[in-house]
N, C-alpha and C. Protein backbone atom coordinates (compact mmCIF):
# COMPACT_ATOMS: atom_id res chain seq x y z
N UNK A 1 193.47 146.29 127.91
CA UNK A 1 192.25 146.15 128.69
C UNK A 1 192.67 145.91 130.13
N UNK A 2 192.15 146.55 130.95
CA UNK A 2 192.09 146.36 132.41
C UNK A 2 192.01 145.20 132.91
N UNK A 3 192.47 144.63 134.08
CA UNK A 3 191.84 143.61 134.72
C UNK A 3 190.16 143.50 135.16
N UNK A 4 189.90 145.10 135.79
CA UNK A 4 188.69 145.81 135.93
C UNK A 4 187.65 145.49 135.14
N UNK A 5 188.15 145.80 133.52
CA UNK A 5 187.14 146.15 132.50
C UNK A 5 186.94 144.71 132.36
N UNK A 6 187.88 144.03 131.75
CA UNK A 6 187.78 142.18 131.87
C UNK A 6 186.66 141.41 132.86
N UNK A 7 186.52 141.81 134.21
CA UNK A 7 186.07 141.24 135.10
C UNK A 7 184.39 141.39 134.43
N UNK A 8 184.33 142.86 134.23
CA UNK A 8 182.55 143.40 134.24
C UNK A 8 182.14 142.83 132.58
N UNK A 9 182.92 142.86 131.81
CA UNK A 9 182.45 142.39 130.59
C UNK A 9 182.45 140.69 130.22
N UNK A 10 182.77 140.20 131.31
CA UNK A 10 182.75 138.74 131.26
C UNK A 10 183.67 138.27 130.16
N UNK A 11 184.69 138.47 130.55
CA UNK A 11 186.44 137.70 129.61
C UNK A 11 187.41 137.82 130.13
N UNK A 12 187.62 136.98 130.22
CA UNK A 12 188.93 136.55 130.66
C UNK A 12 190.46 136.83 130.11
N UNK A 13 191.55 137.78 130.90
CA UNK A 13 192.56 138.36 130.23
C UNK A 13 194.06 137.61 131.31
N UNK A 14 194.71 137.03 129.94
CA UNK A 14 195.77 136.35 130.38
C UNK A 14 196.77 136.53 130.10
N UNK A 15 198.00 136.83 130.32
CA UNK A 15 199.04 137.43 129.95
C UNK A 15 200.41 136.20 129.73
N UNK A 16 200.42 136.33 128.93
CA UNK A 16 201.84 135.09 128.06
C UNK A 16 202.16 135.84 127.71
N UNK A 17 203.90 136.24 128.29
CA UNK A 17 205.50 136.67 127.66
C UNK A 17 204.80 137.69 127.32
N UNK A 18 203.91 138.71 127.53
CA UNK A 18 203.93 140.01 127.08
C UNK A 18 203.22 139.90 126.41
N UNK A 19 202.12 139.22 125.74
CA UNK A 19 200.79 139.36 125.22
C UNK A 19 199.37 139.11 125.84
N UNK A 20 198.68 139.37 125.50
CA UNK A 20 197.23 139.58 126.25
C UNK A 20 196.48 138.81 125.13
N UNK A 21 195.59 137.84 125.86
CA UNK A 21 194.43 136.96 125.34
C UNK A 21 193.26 137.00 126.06
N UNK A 22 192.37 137.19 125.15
CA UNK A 22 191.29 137.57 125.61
C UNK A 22 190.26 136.65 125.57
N UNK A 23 189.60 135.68 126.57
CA UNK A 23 188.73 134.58 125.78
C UNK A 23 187.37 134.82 126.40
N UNK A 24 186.55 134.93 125.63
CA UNK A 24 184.85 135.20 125.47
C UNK A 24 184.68 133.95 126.94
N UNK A 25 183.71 134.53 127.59
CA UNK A 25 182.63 133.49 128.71
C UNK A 25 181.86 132.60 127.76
N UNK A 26 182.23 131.35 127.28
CA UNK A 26 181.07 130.59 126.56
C UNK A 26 179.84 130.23 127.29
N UNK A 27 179.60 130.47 128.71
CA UNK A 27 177.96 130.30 129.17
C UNK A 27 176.98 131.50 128.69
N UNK A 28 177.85 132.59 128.50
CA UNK A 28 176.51 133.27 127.80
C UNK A 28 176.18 133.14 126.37
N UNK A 29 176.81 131.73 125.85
CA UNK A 29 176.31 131.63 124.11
C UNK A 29 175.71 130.40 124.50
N UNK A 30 174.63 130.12 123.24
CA UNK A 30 174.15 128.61 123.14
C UNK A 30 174.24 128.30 122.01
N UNK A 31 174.35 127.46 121.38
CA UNK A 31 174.34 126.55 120.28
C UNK A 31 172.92 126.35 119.68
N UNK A 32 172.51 126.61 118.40
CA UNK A 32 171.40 126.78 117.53
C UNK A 32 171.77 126.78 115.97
N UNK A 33 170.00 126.36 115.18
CA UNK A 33 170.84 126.29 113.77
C UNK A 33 170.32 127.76 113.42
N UNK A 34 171.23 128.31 112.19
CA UNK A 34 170.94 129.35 111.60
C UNK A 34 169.64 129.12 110.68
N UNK A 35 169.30 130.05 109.78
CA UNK A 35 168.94 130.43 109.03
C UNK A 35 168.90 128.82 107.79
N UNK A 36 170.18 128.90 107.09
CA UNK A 36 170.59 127.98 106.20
C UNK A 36 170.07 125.99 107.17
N UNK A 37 170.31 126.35 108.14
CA UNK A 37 169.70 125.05 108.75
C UNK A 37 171.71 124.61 109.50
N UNK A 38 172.44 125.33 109.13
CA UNK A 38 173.92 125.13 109.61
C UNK A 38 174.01 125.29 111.24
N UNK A 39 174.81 124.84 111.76
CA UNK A 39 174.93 125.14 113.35
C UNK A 39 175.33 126.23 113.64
N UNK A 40 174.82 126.77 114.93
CA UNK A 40 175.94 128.16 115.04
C UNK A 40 175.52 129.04 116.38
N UNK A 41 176.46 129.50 116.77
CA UNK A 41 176.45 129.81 118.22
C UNK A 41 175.53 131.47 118.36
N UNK A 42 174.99 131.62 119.44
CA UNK A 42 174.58 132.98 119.80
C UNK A 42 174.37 133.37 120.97
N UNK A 43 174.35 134.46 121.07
CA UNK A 43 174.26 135.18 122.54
C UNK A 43 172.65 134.32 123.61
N UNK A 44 172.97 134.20 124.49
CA UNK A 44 171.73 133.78 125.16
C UNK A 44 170.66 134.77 125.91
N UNK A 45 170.19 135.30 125.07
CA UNK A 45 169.65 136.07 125.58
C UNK A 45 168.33 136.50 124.18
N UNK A 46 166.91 137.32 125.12
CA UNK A 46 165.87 137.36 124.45
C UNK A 46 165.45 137.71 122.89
N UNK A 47 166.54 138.70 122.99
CA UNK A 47 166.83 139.00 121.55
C UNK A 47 166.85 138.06 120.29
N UNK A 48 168.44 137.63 120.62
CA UNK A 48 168.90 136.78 119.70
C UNK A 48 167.84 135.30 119.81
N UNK A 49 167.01 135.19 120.82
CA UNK A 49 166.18 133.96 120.56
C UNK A 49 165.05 134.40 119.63
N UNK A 50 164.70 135.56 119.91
CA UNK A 50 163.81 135.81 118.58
C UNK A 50 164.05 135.83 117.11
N UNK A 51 165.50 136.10 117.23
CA UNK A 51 166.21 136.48 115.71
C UNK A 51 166.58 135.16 115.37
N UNK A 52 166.47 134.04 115.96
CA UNK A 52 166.58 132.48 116.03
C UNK A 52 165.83 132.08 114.08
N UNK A 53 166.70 131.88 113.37
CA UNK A 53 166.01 131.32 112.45
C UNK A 53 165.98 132.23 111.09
N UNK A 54 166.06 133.12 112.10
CA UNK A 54 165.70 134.36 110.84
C UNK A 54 166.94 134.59 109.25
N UNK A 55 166.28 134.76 108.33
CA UNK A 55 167.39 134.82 107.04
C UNK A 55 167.44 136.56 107.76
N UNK A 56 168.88 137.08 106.79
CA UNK A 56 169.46 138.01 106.86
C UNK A 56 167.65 139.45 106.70
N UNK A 57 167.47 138.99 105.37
CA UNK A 57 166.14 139.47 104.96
C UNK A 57 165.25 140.08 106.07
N UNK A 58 164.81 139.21 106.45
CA UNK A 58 163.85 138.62 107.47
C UNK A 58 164.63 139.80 108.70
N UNK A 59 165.33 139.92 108.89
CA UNK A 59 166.05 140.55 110.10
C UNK A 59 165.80 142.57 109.73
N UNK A 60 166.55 142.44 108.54
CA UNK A 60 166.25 143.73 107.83
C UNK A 60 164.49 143.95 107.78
N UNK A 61 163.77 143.24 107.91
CA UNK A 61 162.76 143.50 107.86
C UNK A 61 161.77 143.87 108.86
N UNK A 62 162.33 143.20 110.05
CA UNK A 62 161.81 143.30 111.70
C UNK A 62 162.53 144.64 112.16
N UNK A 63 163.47 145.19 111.30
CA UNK A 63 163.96 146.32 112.28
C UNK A 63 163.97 147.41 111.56
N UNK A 64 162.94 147.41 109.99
CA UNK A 64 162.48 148.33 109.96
C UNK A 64 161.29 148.93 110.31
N UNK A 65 160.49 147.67 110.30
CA UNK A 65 159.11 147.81 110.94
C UNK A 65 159.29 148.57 112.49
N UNK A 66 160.25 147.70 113.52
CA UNK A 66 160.14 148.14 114.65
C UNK A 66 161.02 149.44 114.68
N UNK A 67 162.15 149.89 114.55
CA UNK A 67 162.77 151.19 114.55
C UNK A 67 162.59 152.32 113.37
N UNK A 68 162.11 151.64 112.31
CA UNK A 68 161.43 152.99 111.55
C UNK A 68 162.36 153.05 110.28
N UNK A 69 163.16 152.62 110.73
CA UNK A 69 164.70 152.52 109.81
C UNK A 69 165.35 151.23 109.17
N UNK A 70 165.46 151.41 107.68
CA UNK A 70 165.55 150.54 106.70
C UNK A 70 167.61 150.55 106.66
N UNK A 71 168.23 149.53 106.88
CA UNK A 71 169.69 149.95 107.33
C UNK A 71 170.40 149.09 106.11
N UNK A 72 169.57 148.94 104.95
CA UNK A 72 170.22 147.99 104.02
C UNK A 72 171.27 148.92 103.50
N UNK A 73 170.65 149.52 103.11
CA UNK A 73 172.09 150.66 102.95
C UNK A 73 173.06 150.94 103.53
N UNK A 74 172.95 150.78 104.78
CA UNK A 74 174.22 151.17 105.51
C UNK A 74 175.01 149.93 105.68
N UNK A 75 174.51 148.92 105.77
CA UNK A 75 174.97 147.52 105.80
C UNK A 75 175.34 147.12 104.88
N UNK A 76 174.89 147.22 103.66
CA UNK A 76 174.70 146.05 102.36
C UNK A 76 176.30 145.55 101.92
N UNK A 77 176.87 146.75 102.21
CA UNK A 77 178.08 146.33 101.58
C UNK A 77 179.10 145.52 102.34
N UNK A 78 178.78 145.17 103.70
CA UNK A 78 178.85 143.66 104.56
C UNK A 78 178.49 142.48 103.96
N UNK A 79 179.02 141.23 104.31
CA UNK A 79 178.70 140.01 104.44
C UNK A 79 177.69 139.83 104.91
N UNK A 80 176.83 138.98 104.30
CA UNK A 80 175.40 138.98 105.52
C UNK A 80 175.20 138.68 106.41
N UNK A 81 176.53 137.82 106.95
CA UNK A 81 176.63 137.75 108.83
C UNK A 81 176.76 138.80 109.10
N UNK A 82 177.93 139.72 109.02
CA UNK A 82 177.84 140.46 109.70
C UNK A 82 176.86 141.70 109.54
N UNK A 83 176.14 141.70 108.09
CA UNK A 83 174.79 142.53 108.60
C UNK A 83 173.54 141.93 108.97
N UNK A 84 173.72 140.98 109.06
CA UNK A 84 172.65 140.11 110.42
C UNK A 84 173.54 140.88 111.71
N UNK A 85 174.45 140.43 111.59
CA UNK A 85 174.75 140.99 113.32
C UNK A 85 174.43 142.42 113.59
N UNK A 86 175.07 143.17 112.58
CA UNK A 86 174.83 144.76 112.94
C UNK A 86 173.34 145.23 113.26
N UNK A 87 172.62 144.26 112.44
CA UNK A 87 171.22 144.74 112.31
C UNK A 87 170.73 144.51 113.47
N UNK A 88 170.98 142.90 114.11
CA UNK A 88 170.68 142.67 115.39
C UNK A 88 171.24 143.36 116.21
N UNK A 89 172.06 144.26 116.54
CA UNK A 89 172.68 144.51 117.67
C UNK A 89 171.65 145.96 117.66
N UNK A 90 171.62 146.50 116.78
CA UNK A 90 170.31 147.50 116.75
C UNK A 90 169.19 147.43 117.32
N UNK A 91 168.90 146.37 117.15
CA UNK A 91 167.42 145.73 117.51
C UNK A 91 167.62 145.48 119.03
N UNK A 92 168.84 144.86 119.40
CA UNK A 92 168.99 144.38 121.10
C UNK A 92 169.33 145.97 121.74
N UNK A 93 170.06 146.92 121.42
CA UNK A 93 170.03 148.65 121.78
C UNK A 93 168.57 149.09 121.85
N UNK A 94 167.45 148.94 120.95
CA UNK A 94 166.83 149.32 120.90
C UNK A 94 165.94 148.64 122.26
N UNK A 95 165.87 147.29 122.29
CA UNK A 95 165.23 146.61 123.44
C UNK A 95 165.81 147.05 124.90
N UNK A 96 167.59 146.86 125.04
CA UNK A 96 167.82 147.22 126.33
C UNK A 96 167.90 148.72 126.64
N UNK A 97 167.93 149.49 125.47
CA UNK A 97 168.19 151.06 126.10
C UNK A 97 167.00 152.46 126.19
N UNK A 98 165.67 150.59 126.94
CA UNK A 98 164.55 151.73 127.29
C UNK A 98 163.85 151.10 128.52
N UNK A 99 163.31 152.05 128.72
CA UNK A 99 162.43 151.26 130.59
C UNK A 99 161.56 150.39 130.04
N UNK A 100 161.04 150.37 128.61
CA UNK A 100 160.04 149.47 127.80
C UNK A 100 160.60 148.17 127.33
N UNK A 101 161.86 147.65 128.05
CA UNK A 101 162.59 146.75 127.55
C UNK A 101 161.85 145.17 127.53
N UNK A 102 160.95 145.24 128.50
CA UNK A 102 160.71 143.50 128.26
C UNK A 102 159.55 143.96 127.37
N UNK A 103 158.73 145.03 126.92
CA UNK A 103 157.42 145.10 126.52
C UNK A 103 157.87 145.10 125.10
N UNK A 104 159.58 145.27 124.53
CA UNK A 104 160.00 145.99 123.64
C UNK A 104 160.53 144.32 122.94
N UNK A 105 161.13 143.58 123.69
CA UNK A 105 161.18 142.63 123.74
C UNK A 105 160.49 141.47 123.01
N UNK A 106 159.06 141.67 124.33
CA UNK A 106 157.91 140.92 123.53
C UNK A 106 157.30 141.49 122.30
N UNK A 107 157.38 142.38 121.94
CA UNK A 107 156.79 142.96 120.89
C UNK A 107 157.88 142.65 119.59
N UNK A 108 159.38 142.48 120.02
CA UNK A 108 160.08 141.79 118.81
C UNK A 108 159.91 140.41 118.75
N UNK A 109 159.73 139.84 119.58
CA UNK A 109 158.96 138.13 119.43
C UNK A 109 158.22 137.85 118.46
N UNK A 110 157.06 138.74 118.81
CA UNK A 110 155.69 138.69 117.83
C UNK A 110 155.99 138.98 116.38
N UNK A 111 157.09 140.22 116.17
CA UNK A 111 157.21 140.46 115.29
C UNK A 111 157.72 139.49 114.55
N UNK A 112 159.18 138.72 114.81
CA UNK A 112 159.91 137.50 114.06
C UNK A 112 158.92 136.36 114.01
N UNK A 113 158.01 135.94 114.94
CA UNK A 113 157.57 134.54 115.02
C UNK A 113 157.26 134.21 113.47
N UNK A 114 155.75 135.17 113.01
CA UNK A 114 155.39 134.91 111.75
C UNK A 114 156.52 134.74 110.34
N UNK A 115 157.80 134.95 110.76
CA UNK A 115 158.62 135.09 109.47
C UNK A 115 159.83 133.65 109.64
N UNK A 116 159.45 133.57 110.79
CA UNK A 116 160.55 131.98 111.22
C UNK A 116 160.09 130.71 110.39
N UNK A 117 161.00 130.08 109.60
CA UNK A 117 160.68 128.75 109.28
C UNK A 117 159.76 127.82 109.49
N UNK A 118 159.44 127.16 108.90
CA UNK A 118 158.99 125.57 109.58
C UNK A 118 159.86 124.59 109.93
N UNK A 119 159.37 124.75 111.79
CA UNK A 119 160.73 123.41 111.41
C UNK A 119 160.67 122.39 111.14
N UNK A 120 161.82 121.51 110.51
CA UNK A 120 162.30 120.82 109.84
C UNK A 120 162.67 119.01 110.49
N UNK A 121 161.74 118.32 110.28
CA UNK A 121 161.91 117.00 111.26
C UNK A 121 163.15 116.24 110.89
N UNK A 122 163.73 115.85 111.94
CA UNK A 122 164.85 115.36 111.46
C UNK A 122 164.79 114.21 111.55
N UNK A 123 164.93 113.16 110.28
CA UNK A 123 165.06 111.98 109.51
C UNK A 123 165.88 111.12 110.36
N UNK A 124 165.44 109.84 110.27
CA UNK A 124 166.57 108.93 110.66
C UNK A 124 167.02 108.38 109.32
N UNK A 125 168.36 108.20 109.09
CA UNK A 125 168.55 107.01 107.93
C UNK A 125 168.40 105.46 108.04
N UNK A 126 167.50 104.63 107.35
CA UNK A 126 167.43 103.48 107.53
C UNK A 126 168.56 102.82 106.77
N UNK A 127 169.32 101.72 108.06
CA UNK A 127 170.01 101.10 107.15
C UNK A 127 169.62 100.03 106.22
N UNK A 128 169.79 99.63 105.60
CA UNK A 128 169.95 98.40 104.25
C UNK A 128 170.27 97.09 105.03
């Protein structure tokens, strides 16, 4: 990888004794719980805040409604992270690679809201 390409994709490339390390910009992730209620990092951006919550299901389901196309098949035989991710990254192509992008956007909002959880109050433990 270039110094070039490094700069525009936001990572950082460092060179030790003849190897190259590549480390991700952590300001464009934030910290959120998944699905399962577990912690876990994601892109910061409109997309992935809609996909906030969502089971794997739930994801396959918003992007067939909105792109027309059912991708369990092409996915299934993934882990369901990573066909949560694939599925999402579909869904964020589909949002950024049109002039309809914030309308495309809000219209995936609407779509996830109704399928997102309830959230979940978090307890204090009383001590004894």
């Amino acid at each position: 990888m270039s110094e070039e390409n490094a700069e525009t994709s936001n990572e950082e490339v460092a060179e030790d004794d003849g190897k190259v390390s590549i480390k991700v910009d952590q300001d464009k992730y934030v910290t959120t719980k998944s699905a399962s209620g577990k912690k876990s990092q994601r892109r910061d951006d409109a997309v992935a805040e809609a996909l906030d919550g969502l089971t794997g299901e739930a994801v396959y389901d918003v992007a067939t409604d909105l792109l027309g196309e059912d991708f369990r098949e092409k996915y299934g035989h993934l882990n369901i992270g990573m066909q949560r991710m694939n599925v999402g990254n579909r869904l964020r192509a589909w949002v950024n690679k049109s002039e309809e992008g914030e309308d495309r956007a809000a219209a995936l909002a609407e779509a996830c809201e109704p399928l997102k959880p309830e959230p979940v109050a978090e307890t204090e433990t009383e001590e004894e």
